[in-house]
PDB file of N, CA and C in Angstrom:
ATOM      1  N   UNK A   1      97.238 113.263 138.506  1.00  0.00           N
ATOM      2  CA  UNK A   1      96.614 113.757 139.717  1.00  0.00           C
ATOM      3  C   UNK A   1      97.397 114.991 140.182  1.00  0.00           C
ATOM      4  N   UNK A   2      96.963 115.796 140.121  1.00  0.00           N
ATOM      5  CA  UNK A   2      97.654 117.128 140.959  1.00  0.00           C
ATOM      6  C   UNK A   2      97.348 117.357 142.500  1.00  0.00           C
ATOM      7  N   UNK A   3      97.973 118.505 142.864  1.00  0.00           N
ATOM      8  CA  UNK A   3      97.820 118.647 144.515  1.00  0.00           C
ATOM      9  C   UNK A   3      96.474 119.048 144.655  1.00  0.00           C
ATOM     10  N   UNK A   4      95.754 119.506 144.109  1.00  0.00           N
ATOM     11  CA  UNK A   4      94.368 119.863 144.571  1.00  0.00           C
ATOM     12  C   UNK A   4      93.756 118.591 144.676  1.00  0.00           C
ATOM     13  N   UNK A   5      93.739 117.564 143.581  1.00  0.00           N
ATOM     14  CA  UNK A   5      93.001 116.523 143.625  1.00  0.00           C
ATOM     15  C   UNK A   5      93.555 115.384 144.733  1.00  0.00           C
ATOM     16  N   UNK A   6      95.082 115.841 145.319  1.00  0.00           N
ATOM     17  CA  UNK A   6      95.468 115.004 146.311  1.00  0.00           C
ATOM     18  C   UNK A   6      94.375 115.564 147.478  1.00  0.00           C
ATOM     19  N   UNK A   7      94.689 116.700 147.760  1.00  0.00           N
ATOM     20  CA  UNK A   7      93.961 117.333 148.874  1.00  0.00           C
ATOM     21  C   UNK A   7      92.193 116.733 149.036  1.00  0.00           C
ATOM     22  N   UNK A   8      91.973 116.736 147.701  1.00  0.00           N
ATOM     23  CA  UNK A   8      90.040 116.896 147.939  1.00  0.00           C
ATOM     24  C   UNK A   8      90.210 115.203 148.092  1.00  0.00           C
ATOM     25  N   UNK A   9      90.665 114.122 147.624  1.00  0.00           N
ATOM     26  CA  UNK A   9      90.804 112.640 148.164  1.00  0.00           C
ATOM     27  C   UNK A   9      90.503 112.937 149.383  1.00  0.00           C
ATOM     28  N   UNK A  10      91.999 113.544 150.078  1.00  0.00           N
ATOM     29  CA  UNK A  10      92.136 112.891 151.078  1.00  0.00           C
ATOM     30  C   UNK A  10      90.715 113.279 152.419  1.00  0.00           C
ATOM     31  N   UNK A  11      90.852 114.873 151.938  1.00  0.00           N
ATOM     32  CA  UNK A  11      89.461 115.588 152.691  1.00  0.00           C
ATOM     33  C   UNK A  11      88.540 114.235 152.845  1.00  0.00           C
ATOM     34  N   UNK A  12      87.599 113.738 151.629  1.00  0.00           N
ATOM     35  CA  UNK A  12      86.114 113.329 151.553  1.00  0.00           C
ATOM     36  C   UNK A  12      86.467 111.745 152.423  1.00  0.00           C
ATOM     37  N   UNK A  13      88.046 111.675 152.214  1.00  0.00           N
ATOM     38  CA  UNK A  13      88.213 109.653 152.651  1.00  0.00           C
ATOM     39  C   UNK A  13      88.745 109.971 154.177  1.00  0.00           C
ATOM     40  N   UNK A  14      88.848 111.010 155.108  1.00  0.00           N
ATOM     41  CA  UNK A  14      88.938 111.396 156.286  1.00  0.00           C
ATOM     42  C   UNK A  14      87.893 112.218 156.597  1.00  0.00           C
ATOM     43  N   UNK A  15      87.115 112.733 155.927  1.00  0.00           N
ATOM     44  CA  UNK A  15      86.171 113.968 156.703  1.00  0.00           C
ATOM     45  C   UNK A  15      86.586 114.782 157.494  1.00  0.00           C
ATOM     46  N   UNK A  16      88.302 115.369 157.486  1.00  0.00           N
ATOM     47  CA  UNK A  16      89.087 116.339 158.010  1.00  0.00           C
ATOM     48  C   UNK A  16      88.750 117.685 156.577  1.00  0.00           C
ATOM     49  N   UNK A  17      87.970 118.710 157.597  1.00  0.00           N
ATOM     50  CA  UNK A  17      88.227 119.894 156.047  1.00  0.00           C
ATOM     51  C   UNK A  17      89.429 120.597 155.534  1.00  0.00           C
ATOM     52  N   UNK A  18      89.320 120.429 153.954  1.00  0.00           N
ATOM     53  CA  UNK A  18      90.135 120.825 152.816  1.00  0.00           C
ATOM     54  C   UNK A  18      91.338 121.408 153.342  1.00  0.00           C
ATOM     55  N   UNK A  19      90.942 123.267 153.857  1.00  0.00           N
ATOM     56  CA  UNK A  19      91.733 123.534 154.474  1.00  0.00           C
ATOM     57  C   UNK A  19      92.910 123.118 155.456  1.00  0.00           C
ATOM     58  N   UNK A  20      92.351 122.032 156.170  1.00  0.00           N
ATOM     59  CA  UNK A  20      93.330 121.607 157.046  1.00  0.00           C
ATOM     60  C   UNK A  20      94.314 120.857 156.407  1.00  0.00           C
ATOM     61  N   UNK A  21      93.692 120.112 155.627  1.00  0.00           N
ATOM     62  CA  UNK A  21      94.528 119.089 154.877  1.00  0.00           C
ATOM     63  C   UNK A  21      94.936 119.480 153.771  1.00  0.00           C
ATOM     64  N   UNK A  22      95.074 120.801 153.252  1.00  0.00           N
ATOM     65  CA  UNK A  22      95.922 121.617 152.332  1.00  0.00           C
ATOM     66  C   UNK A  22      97.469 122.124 153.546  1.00  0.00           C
ATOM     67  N   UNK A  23      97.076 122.343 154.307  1.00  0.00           N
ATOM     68  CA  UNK A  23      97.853 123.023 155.562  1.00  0.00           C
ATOM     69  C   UNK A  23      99.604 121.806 155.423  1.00  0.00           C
ATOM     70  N   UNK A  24      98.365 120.907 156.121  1.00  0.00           N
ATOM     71  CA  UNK A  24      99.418 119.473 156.141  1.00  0.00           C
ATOM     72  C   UNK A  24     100.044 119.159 154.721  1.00  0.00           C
ATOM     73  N   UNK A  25      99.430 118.948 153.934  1.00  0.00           N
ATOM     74  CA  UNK A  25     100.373 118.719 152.152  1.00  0.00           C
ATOM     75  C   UNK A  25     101.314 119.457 151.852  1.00  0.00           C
ATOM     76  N   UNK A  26     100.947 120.643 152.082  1.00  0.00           N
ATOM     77  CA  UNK A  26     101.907 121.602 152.094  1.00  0.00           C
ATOM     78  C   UNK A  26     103.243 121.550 153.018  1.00  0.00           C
ATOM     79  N   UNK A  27     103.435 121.413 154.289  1.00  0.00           N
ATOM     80  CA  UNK A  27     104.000 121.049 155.548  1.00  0.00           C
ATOM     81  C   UNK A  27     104.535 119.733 154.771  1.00  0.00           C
ATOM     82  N   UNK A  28     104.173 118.734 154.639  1.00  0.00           N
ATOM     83  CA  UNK A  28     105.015 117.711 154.127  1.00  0.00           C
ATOM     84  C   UNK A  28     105.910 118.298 152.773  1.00  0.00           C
ATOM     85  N   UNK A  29     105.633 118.785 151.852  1.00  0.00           N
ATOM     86  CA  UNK A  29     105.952 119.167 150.344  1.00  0.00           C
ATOM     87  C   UNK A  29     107.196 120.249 151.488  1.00  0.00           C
ATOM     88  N   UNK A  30     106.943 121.272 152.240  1.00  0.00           N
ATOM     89  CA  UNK A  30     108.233 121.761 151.934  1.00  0.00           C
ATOM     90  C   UNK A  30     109.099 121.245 152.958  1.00  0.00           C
ATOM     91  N   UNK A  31     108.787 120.227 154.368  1.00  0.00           N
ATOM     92  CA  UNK A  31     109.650 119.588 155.025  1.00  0.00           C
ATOM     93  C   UNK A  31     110.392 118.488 154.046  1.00  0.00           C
ATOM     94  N   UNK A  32     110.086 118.044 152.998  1.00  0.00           N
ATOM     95  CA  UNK A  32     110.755 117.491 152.250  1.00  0.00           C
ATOM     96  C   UNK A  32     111.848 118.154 151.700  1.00  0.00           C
ATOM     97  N   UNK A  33     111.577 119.322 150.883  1.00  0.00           N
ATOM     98  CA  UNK A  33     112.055 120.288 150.078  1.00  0.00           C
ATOM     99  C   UNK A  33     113.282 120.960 151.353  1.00  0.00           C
ATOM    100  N   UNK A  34     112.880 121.321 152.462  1.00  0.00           N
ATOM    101  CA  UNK A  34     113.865 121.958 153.338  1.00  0.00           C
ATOM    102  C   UNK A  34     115.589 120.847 153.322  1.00  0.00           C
ATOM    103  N   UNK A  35     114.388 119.549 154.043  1.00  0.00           N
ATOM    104  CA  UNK A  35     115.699 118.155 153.956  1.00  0.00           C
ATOM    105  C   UNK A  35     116.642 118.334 153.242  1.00  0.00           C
ATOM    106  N   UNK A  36     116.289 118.410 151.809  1.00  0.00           N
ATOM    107  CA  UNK A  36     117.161 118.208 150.246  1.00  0.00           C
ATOM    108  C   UNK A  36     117.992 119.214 150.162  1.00  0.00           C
ATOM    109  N   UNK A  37     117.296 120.480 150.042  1.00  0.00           N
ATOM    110  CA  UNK A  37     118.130 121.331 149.596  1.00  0.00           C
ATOM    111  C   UNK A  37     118.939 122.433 151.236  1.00  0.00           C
ATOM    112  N   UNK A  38     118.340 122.267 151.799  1.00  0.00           N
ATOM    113  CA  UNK A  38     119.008 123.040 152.818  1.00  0.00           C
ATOM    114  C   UNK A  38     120.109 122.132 153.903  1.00  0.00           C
ATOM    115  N   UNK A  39     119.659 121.108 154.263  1.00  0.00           N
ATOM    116  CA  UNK A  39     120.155 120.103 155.162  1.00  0.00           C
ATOM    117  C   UNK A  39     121.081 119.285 154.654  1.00  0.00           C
ATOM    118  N   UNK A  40     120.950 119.140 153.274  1.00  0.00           N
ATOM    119  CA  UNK A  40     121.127 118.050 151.946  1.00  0.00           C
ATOM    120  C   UNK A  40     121.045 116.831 152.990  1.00  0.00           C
ATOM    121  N   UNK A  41     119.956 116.635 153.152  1.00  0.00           N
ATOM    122  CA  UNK A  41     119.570 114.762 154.064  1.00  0.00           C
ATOM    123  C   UNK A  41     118.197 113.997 153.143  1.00  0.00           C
ATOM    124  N   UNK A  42     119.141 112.982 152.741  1.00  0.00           N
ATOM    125  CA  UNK A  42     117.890 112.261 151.855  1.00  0.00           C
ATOM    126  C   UNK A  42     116.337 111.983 153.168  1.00  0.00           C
ATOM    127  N   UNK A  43     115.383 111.544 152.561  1.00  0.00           N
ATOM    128  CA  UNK A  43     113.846 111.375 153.080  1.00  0.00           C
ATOM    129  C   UNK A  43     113.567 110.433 152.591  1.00  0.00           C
ATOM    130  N   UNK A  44     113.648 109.184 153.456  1.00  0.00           N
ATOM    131  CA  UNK A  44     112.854 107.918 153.646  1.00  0.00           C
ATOM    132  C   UNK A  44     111.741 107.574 153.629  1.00  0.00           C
ATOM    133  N   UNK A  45     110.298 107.515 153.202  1.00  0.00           N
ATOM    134  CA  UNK A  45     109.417 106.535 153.006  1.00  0.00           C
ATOM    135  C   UNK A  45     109.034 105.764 153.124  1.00  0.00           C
ATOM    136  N   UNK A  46     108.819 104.705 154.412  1.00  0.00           N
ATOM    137  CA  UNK A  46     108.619 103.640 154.167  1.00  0.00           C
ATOM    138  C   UNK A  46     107.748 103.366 153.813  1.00  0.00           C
ATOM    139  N   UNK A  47     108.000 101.800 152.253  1.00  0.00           N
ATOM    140  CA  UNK A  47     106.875 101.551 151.934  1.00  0.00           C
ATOM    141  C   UNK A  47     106.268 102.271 150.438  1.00  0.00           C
ATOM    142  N   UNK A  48     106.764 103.460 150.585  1.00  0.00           N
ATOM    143  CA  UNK A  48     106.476 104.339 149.579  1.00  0.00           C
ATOM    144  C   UNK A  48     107.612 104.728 148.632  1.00  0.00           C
ATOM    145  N   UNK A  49     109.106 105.085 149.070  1.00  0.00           N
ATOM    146  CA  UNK A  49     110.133 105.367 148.482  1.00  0.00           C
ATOM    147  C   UNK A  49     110.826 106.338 148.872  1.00  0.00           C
ATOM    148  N   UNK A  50     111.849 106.764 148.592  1.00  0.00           N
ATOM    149  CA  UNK A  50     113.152 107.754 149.016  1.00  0.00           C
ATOM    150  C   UNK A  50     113.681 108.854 148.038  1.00  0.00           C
ATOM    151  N   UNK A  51     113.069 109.950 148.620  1.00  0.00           N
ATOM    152  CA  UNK A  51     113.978 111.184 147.940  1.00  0.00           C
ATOM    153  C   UNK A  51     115.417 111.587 148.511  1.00  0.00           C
ATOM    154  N   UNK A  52     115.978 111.342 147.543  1.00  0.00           N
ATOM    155  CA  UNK A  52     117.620 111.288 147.676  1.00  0.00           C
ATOM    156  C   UNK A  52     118.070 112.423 146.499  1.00  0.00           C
ATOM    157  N   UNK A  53     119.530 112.427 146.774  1.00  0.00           N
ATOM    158  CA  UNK A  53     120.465 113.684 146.351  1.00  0.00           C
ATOM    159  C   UNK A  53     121.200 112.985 145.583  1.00  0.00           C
ATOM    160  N   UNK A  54     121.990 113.205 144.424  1.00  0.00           N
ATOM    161  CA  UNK A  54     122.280 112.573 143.550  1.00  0.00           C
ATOM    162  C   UNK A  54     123.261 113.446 143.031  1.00  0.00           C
ATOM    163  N   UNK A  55     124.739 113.792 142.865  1.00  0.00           N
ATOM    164  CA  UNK A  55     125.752 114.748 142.683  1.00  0.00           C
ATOM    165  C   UNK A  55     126.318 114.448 141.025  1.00  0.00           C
ATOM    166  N   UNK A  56     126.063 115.264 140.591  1.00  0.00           N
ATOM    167  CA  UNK A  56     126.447 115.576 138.604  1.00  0.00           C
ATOM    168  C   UNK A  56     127.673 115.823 139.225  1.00  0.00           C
ATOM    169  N   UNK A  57     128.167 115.320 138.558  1.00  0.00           N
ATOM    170  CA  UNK A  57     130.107 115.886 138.364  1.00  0.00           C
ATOM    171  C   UNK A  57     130.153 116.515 137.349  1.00  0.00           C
ATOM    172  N   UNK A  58     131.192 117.721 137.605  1.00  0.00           N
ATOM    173  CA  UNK A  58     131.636 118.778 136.629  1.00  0.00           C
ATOM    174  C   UNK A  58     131.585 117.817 134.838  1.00  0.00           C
ATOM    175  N   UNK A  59     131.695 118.299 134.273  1.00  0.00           N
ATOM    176  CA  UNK A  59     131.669 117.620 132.597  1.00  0.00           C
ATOM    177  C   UNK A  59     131.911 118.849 131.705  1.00  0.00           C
ATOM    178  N   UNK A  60     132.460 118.568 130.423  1.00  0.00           N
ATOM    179  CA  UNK A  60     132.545 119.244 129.489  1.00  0.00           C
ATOM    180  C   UNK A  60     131.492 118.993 128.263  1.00  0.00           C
ATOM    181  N   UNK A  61     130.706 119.870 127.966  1.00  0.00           N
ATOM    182  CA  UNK A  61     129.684 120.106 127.092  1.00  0.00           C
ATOM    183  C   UNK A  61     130.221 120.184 125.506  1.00  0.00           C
ATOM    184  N   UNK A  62     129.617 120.224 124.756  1.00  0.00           N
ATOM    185  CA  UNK A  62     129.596 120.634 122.786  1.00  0.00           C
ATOM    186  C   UNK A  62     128.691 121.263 122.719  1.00  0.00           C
ATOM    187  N   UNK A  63     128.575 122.496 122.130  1.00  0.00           N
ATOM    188  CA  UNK A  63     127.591 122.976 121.074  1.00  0.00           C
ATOM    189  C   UNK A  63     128.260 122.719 119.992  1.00  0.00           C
ATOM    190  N   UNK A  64     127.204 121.974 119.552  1.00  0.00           N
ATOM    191  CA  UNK A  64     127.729 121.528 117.526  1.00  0.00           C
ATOM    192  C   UNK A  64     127.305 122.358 116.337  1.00  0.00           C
ATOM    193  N   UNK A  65     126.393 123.175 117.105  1.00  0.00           N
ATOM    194  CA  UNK A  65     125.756 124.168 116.198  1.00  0.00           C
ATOM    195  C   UNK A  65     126.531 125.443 116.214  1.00  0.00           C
ATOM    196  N   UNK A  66     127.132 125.517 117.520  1.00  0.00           N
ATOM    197  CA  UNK A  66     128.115 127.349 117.339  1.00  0.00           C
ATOM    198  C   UNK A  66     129.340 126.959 117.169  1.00  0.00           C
ATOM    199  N   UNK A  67     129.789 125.373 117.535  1.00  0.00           N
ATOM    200  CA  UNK A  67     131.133 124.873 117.632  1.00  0.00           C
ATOM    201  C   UNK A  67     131.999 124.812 118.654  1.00  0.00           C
ATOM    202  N   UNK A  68     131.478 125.459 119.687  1.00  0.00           N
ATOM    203  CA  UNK A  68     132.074 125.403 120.811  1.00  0.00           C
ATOM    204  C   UNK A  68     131.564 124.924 121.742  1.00  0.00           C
ATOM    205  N   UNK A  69     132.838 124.890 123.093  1.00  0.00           N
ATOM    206  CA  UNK A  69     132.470 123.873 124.244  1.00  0.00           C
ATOM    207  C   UNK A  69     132.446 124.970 125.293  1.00  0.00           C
ATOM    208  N   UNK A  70     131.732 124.125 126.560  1.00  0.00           N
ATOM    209  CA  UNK A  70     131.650 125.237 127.799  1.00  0.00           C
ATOM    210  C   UNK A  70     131.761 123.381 128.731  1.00  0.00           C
ATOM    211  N   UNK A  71     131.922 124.503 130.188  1.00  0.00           N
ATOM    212  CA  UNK A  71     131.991 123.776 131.372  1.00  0.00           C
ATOM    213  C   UNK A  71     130.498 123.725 132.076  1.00  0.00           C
ATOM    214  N   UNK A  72     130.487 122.863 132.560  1.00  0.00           N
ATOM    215  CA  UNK A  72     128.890 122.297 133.209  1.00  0.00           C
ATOM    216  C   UNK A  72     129.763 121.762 134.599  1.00  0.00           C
ATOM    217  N   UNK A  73     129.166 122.943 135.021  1.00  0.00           N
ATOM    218  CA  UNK A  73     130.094 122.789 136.620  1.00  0.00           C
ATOM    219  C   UNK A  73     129.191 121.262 137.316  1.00  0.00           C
ATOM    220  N   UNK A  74     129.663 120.852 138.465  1.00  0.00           N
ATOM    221  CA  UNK A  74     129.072 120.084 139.234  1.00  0.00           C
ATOM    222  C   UNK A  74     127.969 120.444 140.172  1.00  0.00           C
ATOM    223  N   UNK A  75     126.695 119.332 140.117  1.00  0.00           N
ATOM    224  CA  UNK A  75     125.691 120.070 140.594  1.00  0.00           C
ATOM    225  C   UNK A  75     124.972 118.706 141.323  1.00  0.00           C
ATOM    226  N   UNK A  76     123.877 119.410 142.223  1.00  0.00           N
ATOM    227  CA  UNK A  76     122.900 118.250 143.051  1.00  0.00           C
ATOM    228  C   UNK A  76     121.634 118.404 142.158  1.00  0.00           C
ATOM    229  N   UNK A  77     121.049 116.887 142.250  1.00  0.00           N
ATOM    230  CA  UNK A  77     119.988 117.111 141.610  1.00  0.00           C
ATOM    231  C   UNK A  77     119.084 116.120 142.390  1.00  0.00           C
ATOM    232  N   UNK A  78     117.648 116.458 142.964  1.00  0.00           N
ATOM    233  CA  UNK A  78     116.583 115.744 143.677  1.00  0.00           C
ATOM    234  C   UNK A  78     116.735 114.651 142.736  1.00  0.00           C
ATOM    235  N   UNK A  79     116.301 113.637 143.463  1.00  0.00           N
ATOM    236  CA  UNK A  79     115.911 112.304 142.927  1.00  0.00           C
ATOM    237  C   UNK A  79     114.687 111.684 143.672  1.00  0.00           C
ATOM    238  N   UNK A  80     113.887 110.831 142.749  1.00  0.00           N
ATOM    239  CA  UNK A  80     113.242 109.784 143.614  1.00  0.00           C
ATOM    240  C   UNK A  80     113.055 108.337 143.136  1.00  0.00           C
ATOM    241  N   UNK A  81     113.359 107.221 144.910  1.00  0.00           N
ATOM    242  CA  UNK A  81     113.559 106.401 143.974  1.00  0.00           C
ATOM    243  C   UNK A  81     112.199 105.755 144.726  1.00  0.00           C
ATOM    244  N   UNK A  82     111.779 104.723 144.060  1.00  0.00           N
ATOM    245  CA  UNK A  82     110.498 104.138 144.835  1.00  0.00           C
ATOM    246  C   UNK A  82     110.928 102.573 145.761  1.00  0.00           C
ATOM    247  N   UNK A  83     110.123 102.528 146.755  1.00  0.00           N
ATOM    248  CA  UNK A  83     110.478 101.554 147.455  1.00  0.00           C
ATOM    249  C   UNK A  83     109.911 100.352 147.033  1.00  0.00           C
ATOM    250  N   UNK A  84     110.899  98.809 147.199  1.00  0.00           N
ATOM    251  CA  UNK A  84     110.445  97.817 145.915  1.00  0.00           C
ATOM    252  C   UNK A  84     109.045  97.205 146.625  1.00  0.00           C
ATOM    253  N   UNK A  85     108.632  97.117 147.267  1.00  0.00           N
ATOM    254  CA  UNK A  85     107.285  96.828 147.358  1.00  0.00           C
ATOM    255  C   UNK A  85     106.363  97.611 146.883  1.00  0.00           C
ATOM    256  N   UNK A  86     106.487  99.156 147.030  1.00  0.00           N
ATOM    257  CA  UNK A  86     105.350  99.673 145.616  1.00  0.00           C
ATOM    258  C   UNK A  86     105.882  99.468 144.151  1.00  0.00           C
ATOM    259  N   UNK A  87     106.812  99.245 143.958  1.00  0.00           N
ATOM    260  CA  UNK A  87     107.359  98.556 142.901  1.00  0.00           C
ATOM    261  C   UNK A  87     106.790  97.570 142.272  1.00  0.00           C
ATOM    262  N   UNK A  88     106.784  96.330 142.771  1.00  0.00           N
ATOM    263  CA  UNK A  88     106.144  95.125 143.203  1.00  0.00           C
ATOM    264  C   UNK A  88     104.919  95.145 142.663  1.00  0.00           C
ATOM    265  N   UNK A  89     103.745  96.205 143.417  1.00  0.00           N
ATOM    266  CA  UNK A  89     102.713  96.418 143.264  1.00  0.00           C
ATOM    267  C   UNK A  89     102.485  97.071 142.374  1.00  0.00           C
ATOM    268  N   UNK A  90     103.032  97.783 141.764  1.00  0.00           N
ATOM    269  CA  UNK A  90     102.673  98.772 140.191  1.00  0.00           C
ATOM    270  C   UNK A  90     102.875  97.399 139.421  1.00  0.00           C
ATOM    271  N   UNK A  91     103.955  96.492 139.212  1.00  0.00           N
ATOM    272  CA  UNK A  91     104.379  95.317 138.579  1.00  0.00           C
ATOM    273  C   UNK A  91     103.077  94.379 137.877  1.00  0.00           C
ATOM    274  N   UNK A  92     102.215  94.648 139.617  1.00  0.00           N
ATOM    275  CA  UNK A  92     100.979  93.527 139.858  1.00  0.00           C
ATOM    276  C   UNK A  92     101.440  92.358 140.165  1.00  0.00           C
TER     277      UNK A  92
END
């Protein structure tokens, strides 16, 4: 399902038009996106699940093919985890 096909759902199962409810998807997609990466504050879900921040620690890499190693600095990476009642329910 992509965002267009989220949008036209939700339009025809509210009878709010497209436009508006492209407006709002959007508004959620980057108030999420702001949280994470600007605020770094995970986003709760209830019910649905939690986008959280998740910190790579520095590590040392191989290339086996040139023979050499490099540094893989430490980094954040989005996560999502789902909340166990939709869990549950994907389960059946």
């Amino acid at each position: 399902m992509t965002k267009a096909d989220i949008i036209n759902k939700i339009a025809t199962s509210t009878g709010i038009p497209k436009k508006d409810v492209a407006v709002v998807v959007e508004s959620l997609m980057e108030t999420i996106k702001n949280s994470l990466l600007e605020k770094k504050e995970n986003v709760y879900l209830r019910g649905f699940g939690s986008f959280v921040i998740k910190h790579r620690a520095a590590k040392t890499a191989r290339n086996i093919l040139k023979k050499t190693t490099m540094i893989i600095e430490a980094h954040d990476l989005p996560s999502f985890k789902p909340a166990k009642c939709f869990v549950d329910k994907m389960k059946g």
